[in-house]
Protein backbone atom coordinates (compact mmCIF):
# COMPACT_ATOMS: atom_id res chain seq x y z
CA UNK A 1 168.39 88.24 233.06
CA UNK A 2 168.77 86.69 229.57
CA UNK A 3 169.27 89.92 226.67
CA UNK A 4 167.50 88.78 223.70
CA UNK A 5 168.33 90.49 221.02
CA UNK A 6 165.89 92.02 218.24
CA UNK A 7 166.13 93.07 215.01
CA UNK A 8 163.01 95.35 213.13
CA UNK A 9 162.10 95.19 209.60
CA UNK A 10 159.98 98.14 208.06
CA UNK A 11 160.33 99.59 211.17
CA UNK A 12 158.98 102.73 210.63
CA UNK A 13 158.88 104.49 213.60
CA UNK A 14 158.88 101.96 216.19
CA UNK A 15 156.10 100.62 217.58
CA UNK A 16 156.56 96.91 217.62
CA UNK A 17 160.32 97.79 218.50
CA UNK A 18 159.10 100.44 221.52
CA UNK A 19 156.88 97.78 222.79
CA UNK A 20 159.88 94.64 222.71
CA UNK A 21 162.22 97.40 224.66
CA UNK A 22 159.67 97.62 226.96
CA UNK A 23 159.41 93.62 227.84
CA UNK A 24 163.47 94.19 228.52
CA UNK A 25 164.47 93.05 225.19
CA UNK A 26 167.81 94.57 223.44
CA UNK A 27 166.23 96.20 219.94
CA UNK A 28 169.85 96.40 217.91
CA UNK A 29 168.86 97.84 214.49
CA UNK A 30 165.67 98.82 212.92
CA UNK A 31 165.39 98.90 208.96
CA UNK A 32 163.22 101.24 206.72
CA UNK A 33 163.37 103.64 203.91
CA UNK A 34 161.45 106.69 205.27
CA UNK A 35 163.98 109.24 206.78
CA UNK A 36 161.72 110.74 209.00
CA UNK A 37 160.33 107.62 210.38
CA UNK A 38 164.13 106.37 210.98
CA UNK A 39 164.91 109.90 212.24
CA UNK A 40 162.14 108.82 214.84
CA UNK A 41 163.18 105.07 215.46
CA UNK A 42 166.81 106.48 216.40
CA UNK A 43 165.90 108.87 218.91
CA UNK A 44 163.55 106.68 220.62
CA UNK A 45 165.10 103.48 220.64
CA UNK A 46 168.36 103.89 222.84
CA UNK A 47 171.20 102.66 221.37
CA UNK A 48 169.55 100.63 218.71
CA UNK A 49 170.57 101.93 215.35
CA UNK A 50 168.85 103.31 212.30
CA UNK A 51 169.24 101.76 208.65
CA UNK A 52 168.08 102.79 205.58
CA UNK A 53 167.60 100.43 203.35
CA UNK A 54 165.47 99.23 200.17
CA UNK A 55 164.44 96.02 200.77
CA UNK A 56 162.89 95.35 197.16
CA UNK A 57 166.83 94.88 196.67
CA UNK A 58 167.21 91.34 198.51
CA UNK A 59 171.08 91.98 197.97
CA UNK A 60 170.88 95.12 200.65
CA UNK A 61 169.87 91.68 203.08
CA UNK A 62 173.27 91.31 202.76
CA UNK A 63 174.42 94.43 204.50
CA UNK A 64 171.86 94.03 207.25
CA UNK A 65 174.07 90.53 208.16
CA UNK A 66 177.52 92.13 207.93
CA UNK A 67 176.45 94.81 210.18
CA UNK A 68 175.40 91.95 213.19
CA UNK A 69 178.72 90.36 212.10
CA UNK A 70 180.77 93.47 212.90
CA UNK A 71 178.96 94.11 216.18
CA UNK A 72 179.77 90.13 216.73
CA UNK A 73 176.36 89.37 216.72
CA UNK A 74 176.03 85.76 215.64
CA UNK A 75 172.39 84.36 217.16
CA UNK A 76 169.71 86.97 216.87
CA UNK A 77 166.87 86.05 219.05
CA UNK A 78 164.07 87.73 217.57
CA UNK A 79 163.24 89.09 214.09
CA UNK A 80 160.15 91.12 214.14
CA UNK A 81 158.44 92.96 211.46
CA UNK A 82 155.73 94.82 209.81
CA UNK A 83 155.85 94.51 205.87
CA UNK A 84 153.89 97.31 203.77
CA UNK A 85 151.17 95.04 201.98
CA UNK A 86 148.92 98.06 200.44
CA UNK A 87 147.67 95.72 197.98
CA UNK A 88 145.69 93.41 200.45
CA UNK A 89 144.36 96.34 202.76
CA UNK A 90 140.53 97.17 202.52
CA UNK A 91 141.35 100.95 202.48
CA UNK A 92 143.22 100.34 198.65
CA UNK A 93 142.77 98.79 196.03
CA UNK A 94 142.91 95.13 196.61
CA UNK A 95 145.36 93.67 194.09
CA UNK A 96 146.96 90.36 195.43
CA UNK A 97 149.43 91.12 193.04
CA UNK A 98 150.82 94.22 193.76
CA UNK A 99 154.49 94.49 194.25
CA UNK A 100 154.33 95.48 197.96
CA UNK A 101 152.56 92.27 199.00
CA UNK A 102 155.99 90.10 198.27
CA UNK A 103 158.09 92.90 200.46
CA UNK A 104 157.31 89.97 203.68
CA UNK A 105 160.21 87.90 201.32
CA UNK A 106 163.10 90.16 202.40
CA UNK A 107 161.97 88.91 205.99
CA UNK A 108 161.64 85.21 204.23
CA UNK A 109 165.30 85.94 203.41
CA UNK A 110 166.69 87.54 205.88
CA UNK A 111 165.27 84.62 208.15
CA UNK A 112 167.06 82.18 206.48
CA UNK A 113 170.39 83.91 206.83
CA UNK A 114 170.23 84.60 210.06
CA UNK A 115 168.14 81.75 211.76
CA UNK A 116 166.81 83.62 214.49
CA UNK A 117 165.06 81.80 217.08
CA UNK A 118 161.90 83.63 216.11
CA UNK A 119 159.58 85.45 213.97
CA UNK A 120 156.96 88.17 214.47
CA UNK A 121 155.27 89.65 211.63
CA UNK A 122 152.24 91.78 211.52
CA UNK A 123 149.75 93.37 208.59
CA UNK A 124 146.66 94.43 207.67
CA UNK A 125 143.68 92.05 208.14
CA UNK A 126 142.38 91.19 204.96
CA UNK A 127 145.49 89.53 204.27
CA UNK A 128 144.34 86.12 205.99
CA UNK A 129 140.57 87.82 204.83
CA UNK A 130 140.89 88.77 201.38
CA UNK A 131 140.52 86.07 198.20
CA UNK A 132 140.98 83.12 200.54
CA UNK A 133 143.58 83.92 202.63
CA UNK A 134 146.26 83.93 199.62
CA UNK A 135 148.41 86.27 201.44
CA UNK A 136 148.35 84.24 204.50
CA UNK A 137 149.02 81.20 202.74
CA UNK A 138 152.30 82.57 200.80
CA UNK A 139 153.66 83.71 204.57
CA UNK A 140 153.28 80.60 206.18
CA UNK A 141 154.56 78.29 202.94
CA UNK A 142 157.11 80.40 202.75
CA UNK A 143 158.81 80.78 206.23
CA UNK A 144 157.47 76.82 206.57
CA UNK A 145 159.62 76.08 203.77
CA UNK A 146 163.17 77.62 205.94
CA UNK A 147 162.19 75.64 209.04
CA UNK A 148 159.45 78.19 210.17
CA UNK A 149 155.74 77.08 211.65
CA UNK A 150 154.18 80.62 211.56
CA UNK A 151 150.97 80.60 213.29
CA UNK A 152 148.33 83.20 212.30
CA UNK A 153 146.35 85.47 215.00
CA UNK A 154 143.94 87.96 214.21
CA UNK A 155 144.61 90.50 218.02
CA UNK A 156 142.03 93.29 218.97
CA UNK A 157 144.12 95.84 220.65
CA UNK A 158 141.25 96.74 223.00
CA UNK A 159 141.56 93.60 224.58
CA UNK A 160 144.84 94.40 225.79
CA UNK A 161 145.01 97.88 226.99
CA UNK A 162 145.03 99.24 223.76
CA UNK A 163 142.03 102.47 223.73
CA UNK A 164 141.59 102.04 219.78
CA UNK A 165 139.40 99.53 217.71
CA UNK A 166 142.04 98.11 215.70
CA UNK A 167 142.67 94.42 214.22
CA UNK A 168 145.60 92.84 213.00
CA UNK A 169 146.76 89.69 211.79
CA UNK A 170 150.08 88.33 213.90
CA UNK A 171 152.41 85.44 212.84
CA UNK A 172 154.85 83.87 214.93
CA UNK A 173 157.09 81.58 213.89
CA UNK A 174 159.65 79.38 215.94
CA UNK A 175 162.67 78.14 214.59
CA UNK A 176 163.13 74.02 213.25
CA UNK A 177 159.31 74.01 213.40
CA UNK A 178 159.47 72.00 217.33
CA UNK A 179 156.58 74.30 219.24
CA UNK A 180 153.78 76.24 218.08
CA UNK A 181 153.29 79.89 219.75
CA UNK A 182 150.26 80.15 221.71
CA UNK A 183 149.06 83.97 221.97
CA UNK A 184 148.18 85.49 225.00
CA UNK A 185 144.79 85.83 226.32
CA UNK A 186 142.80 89.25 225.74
CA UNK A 187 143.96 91.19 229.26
CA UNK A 188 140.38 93.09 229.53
CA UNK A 189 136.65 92.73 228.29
CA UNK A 190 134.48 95.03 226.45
CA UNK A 191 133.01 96.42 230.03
CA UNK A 192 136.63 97.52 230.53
CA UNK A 193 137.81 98.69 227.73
CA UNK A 194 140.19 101.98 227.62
CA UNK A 195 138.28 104.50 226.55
CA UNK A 196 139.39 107.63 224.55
CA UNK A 197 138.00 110.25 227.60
CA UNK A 198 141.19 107.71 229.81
CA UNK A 199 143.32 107.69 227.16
CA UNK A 200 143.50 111.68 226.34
CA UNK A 201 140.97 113.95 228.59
CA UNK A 202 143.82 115.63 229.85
CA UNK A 203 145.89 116.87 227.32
CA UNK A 204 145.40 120.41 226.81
CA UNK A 205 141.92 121.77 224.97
CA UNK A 206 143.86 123.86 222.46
CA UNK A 207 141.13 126.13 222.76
CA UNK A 208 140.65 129.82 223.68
CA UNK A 209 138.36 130.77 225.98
CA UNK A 210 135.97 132.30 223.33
CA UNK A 211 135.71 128.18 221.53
CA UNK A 212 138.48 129.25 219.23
CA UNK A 213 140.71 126.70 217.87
CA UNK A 214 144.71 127.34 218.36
CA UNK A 215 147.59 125.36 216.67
CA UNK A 216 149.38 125.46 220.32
CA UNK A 217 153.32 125.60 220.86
CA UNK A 218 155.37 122.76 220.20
CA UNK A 219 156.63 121.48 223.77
CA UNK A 220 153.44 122.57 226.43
CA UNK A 221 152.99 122.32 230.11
CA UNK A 222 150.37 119.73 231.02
CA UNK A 223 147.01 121.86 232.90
CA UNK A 224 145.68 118.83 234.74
CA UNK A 225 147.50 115.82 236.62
CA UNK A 226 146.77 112.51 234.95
CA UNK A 227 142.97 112.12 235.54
CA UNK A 228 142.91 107.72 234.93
CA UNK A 229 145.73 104.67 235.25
CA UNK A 230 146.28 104.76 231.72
CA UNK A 231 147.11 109.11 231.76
CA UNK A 232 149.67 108.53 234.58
CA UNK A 233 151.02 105.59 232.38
CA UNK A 234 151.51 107.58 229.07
CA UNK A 235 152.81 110.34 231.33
CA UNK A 236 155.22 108.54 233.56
CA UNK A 237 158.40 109.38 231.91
CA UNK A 238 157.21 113.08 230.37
CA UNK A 239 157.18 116.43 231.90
CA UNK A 240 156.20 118.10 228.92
CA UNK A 241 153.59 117.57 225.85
CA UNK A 242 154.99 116.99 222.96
CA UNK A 243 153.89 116.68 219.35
CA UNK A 244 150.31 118.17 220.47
CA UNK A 245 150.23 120.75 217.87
CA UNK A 246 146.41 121.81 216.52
CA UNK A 247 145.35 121.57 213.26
CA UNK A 248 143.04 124.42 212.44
CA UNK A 249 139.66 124.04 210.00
CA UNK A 250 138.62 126.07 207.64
CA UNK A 251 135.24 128.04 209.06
CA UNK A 252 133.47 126.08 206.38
CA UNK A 253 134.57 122.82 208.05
CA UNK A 254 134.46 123.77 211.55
CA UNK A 255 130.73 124.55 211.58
CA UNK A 256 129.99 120.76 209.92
CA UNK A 257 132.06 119.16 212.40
CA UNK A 258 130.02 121.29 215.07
CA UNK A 259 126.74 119.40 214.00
CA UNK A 260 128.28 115.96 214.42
CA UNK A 261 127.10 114.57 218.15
CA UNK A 262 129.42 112.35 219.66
CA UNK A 263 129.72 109.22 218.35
CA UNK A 264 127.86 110.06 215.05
CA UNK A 265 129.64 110.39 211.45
CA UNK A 266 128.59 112.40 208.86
CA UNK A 267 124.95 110.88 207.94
CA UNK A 268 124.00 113.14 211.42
CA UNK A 269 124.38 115.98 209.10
CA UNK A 270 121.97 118.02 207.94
CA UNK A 271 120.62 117.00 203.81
CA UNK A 272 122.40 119.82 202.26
CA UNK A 273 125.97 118.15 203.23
CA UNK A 274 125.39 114.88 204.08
CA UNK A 275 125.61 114.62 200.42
CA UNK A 276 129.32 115.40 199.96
CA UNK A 277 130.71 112.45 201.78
CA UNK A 278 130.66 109.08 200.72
CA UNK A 279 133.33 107.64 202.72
CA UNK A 280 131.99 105.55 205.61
CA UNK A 281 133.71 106.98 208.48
CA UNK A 282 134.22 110.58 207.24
CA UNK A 283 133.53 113.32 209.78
CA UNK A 284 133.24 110.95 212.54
CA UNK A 285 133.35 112.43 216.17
CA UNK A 286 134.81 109.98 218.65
CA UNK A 287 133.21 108.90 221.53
CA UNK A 288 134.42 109.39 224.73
CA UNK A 289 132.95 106.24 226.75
CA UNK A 290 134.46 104.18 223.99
CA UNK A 291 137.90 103.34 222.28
CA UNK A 292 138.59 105.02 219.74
CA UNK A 293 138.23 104.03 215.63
CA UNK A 294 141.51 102.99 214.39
CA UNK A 295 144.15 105.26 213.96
CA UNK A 296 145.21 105.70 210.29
CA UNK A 297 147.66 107.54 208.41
CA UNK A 298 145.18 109.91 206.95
CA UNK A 299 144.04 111.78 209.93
CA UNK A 300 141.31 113.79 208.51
CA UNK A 301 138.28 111.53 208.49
CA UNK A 302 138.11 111.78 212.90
CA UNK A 303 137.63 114.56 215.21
CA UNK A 304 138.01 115.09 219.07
CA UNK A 305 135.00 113.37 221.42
CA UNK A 306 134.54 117.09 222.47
CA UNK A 307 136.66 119.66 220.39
CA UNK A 308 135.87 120.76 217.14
CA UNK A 309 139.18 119.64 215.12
CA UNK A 310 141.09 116.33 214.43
CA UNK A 311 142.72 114.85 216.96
CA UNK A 312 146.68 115.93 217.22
CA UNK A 313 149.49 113.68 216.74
CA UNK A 314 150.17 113.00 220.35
CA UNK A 315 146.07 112.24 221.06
CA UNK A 316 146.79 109.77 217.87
CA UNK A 317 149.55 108.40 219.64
CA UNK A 318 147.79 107.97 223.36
CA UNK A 319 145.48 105.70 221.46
CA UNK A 320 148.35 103.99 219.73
CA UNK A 321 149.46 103.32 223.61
CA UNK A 322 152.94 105.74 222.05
CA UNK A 323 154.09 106.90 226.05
CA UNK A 324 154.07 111.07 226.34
CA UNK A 325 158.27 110.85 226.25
CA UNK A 326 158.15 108.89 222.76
CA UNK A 327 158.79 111.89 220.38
CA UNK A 328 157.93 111.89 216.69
CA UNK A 329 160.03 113.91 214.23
CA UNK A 330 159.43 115.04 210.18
CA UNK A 331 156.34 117.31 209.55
CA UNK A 332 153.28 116.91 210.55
CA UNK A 333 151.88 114.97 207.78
CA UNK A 334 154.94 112.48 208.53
CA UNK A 335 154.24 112.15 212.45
CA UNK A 336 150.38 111.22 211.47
CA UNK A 337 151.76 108.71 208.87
CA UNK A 338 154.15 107.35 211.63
CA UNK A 339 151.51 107.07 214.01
CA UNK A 340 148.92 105.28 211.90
CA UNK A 341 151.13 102.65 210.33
CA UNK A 342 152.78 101.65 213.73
CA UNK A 343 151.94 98.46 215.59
CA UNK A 344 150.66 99.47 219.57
CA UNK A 345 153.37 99.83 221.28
CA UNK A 346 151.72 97.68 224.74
CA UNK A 347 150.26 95.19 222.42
CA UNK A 348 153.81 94.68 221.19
CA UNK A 349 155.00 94.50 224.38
CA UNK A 350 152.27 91.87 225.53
CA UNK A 351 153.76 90.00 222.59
CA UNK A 352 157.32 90.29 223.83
CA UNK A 353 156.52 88.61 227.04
CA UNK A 354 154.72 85.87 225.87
CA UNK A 355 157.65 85.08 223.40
CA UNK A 356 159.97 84.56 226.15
CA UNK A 357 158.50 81.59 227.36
CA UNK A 358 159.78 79.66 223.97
CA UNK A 359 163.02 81.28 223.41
């Protein structure tokens, strides 16, 4: 079987990479500048290595090549990547100009040194939405201009396995511009989409018998066998729960939540606190027959389908498709920040396999 060989920029902690292992693809090195998010790609990732590096410095491109030249790796295969572009995302505030919205040129860059037979890349949405497409435009100039015709995608991961409203923008690019990439066909419809009571009903309550709420240890026992396909998927390699660790509200907090039905948001509320939110999603309670809203790195705005508290890390990373064995490291604030900025791992993987039919 042919090894293609993959290297991740702005990894983080290794979604898109998790999900390219997965297809049977050899991930070799995976480059960001957040420890714990490396700390997370290394221990997850097999032999693949770790590299810190700022890529606003295009000369540190320069140390990503001499470190495939001393492993006497001269034709990477793949090149896939998820460049921070805060300035284009509807949750910020929209400047087509801000810095982080060129960071996609280290990958222009590192491209062109390498000449790898392909090229993933994946951001936020608005970026083929937002003032015209600009940011689209600038990727696919750009990479056409080395040789590269990316094509543009906008994936729901619902429609392939995925138990989380979330939309992205893909580009694939193949090398000396001869095919186009064609992107797979959505694996499921709406009737049969994952829902969040598949995806997490049997992880454990973290609550007392009284309705108190309780942080939990961090490594627990599972108390039910998987209870749908996608349970005994996440759980295939695990024997333990990890990262499941509760975060507990203030009384104040708890008792709003508590008045949120499932599937409402905050405007359910009573008058006297609808009032304090103004966010459009805050207090929303999941809903259990349904996938869940996307996962972000803020993780206070969402609460459990039944449970009065947000959902933990590793609930946040069943609906990211993150298997039970894939453990995050840093604090807690840097597992939810790991979590929300990955790519799905099975929607990368759907991705993987449909790339092998061009290289």
């Amino acid at each position: 079987m042919q090894n293609y060989k993959v290297v991740d920029l702005f990894c983080g902690a290794g979604g898109l990479s998790k999900g390219f292992l997965d297809a049977g693809y050899d991930v070799i090195l995976g480059i960001d500048y957040d420890d714990a998010a490396l700390e997370t790609f290394q221990k997850n990732h097999g032999s693949a290595t770790a590299m810190k590096l700022d890529l606003y410095n295009h000369e540190n491109i320069e140390k990503i090549v001499d470190f495939l030249k001393e492993r006497n790796i001269d034709n990477l295969d793949v090149l896939v990547g998820g460049p921070p572009c805060q300035g284009f995302s509807y949750a910020g505030k929209m400047d087509i100009n801000d810095k982080r919205n060129f960071l996609y040129i280290a990958m222009v860059k590192l491209t062109e040194r390498l000449r790898p037979k392909a090229v993933l890349l994946e951001n936020v949405l608005a970026m083929i939405e937002a003032n015209g497409g600009v940011g689209a435009r600038r990727v696919i100039d750009d990479f056409r201009a080395i040789g590269y015709k990316m094509v543009p995608k906008v994936l729901f991961a619902p429609d392939y396995g995925v138990p989380q409203i979330r939309k992205r923008v893909f580009f694939v690019g193949l090398r000396d511009l001869v095919d186009e990439f064609c992107f797979p066909e959505a694996m499921l419809d709406p009737a049969h989409y994952i829902t969040c009571e598949e995806a997490i009903s049997d992880l454990p309550s973290l609550q007392t018998d009284k309705g108190e709420i309780v942080r939990g240890e961090k490594v627990q026992d599972y108390m039910t066998e998987p209870k749908s396909d996608y349970q005994r998927l996440m759980r295939k390699q695990s024997l333990k729960v990890y990262n499941h660790v509760g975060s507990v509200p203030i009384e104040k907090t708890r008792k709003m939540i508590a008045l949120v039905p499932e599937g409402k948001n905050y405007l359910a509320l009573p008058d006297e606190y609808r009032g304090l939110y103004k966010y459009h999603e805050a207090l929303t309670r999941y809903n259990s027959k349904k996938p869940s809203l996307t996962i972000n790195t803020g993780h206070r705005s969402h609460f459990h389908y039944k449970w009065n508290r947000i959902p933990t890390v590793r609930e946040s990373a069943r609906l990211q498709s993150f298997p039970d064995d894939f453990i995050f490291y840093g604090n807690q604030s840097e597992q939810f920040k790991q979590v929300g900025n990955a790519v799905p791992p099975l929607l990368g993987q759907v991705i993987a396999e449909q790339l092998k039919k061009y290289i």
